[in-house]
Protein backbone atom coordinates (compact mmCIF):
# COMPACT_ATOMS: atom_id res chain seq x y z
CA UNK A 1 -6.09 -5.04 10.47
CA UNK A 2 -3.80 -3.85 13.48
CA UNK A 3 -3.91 -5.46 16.77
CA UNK A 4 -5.46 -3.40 20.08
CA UNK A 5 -3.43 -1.32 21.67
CA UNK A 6 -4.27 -2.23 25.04
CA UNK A 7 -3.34 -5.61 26.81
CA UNK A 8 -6.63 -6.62 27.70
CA UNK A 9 -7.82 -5.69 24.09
CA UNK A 10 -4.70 -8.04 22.49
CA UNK A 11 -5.30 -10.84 25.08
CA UNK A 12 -8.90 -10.74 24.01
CA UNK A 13 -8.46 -10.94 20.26
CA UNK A 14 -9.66 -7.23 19.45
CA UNK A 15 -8.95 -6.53 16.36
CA UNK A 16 -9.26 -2.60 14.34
CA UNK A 17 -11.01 -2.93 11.51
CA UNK A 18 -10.79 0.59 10.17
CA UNK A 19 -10.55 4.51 11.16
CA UNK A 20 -11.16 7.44 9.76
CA UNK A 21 -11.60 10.93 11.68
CA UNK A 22 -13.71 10.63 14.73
CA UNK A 23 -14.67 6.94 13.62
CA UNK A 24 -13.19 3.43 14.94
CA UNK A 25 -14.84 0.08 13.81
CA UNK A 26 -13.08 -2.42 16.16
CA UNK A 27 -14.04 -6.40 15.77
CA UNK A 28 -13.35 -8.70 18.74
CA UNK A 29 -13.95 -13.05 18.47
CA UNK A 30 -16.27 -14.66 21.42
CA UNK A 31 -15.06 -17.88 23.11
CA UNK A 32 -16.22 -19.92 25.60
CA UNK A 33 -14.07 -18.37 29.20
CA UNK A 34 -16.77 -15.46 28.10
CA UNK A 35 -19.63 -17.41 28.79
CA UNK A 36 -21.87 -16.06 31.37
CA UNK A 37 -23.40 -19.32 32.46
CA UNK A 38 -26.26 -18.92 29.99
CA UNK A 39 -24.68 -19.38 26.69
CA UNK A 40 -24.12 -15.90 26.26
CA UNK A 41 -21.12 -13.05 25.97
CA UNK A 42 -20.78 -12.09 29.60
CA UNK A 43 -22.07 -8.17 29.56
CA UNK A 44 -18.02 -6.87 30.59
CA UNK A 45 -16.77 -8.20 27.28
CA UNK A 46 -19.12 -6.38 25.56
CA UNK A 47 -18.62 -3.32 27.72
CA UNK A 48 -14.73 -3.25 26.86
CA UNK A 49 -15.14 -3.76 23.61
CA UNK A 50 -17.41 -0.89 23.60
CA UNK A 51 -14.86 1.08 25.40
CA UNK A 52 -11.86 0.64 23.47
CA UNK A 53 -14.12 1.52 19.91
CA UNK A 54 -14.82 4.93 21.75
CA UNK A 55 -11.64 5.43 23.08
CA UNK A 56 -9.94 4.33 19.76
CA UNK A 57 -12.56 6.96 18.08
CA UNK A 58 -11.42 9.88 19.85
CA UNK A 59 -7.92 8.61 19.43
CA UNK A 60 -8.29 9.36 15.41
CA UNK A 61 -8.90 13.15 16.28
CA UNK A 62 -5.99 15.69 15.52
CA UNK A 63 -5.40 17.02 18.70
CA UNK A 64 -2.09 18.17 18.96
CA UNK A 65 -0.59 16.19 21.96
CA UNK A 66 -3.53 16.34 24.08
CA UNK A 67 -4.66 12.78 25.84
CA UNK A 68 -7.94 11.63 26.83
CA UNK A 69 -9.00 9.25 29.53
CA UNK A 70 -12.65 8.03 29.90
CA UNK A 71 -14.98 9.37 32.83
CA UNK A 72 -18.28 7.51 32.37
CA UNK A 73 -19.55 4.79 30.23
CA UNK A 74 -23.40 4.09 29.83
CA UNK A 75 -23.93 1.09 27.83
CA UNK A 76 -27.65 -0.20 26.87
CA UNK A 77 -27.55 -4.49 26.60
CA UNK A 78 -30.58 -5.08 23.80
CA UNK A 79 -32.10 -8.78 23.39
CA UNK A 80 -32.73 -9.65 20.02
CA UNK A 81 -34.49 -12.61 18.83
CA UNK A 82 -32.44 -15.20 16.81
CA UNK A 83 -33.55 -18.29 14.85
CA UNK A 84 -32.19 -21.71 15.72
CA UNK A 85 -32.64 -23.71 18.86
CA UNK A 86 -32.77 -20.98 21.40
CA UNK A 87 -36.49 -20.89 21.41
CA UNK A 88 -37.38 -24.76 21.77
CA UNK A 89 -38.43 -25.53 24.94
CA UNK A 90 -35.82 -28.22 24.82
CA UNK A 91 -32.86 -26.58 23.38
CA UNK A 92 -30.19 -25.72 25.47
CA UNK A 93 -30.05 -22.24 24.46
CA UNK A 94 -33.78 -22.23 25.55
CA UNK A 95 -35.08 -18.53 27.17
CA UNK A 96 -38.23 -18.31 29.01
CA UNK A 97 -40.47 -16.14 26.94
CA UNK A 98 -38.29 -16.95 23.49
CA UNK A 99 -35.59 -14.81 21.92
CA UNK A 100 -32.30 -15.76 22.85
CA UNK A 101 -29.25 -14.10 24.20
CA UNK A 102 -28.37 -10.63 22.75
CA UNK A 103 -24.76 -12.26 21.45
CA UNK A 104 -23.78 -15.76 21.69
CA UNK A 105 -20.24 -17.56 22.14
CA UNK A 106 -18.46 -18.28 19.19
CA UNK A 107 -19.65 -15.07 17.05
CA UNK A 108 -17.57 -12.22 16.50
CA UNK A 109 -18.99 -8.72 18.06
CA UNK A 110 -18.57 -5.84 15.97
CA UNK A 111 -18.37 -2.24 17.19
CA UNK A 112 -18.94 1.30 15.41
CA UNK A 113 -17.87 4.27 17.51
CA UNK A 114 -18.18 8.01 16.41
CA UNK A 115 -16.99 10.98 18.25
CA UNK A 116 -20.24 13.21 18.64
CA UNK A 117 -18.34 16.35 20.33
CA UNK A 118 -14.92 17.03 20.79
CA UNK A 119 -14.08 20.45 22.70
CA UNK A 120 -11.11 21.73 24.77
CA UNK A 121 -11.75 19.81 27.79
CA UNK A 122 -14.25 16.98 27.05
CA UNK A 123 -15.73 14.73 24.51
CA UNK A 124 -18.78 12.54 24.01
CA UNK A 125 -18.53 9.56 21.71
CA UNK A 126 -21.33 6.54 20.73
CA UNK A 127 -20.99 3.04 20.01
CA UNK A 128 -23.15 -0.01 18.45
CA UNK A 129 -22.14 -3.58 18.80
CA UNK A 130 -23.73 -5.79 16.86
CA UNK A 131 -23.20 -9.47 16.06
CA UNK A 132 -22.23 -11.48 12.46
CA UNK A 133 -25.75 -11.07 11.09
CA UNK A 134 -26.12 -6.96 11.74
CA UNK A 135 -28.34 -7.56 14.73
CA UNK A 136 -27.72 -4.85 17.44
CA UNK A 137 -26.69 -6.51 20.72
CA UNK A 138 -25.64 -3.15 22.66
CA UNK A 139 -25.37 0.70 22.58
CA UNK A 140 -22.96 2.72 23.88
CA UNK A 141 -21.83 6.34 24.98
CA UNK A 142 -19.04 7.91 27.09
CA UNK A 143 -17.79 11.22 28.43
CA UNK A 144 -14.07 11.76 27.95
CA UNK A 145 -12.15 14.22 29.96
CA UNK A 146 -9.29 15.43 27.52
CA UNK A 147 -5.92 16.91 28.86
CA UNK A 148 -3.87 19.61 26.96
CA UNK A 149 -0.40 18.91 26.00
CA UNK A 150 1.81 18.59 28.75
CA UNK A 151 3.91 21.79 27.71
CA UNK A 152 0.45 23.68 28.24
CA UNK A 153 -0.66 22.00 31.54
């Protein structure tokens, strides 16, 4: 497993899991400074980690010198039900309505990116993250605006 390349992404424990061409699985541990105030992964965590998958996806292309820098990120938070104490009334985990928070601190978040198109000047990639048992906590996509080799420029 090699450490993230960025700061943020070493300071935060993300970890690269494996690559392959146009693919990055990236794997990053929750603690408790992530804590939202309602027992859950604050939503930007999730959002980086996102990020850097997709980023680290279209890294994996061949691309002959050419850089990439990300334009716009949509990301899609989905709440999935969990068993344990989050849906007593007394717990405190408890959610009106049941379910419980899409990821929870203390689990590690795992995150599948793919590039879906990669042209001359932009790309398009997708991410889930999901938590320890498979569940999907968020999806992900991004534009990327990519930048011919400086020689070319």
């Amino acid at each position: 497993m090699k450490a993230a390349e960025s700061a943020a992404g070493a300071w935060l424990g993300v970890e690269t899991i494996e690559t392959s061409e146009g693919e990055a699985v990236l794997r990053m541990p929750t603690r408790a400074e992530m804590d939202n105030g309602a027992r859950a992964v604050h939503t930007g965590f999730i959002a980086l980690l996102a990020g850097s998958a997709m980023d680290r996806a279209m890294a994996t292309l061949p691309t002959a010198g050419r850089t990439h820098r990300c334009f716009d990120l949509k990301l899609n938070f989905v709440a999935a039900g969990r068993q344990g104490g989050a849906g007593d009334p007394g717990s405190p985990g408890h959610r009106p309505g049941g379910g419980s928070p899409p990821s929870e601190i203390g689990e590690h978040l795992r995150a599948v990116a793919r590039v879906l198109h990669s042209g001359r000047r932009t790309g398009v990639a997708e991410c889930r993250v999901e938590g320890e048992d498979g569940r999907l906590v968020a999806t992900a996509t991004a534009s990327f605006i990519v930048y011919p080799p400086e020689s070319q420029s």
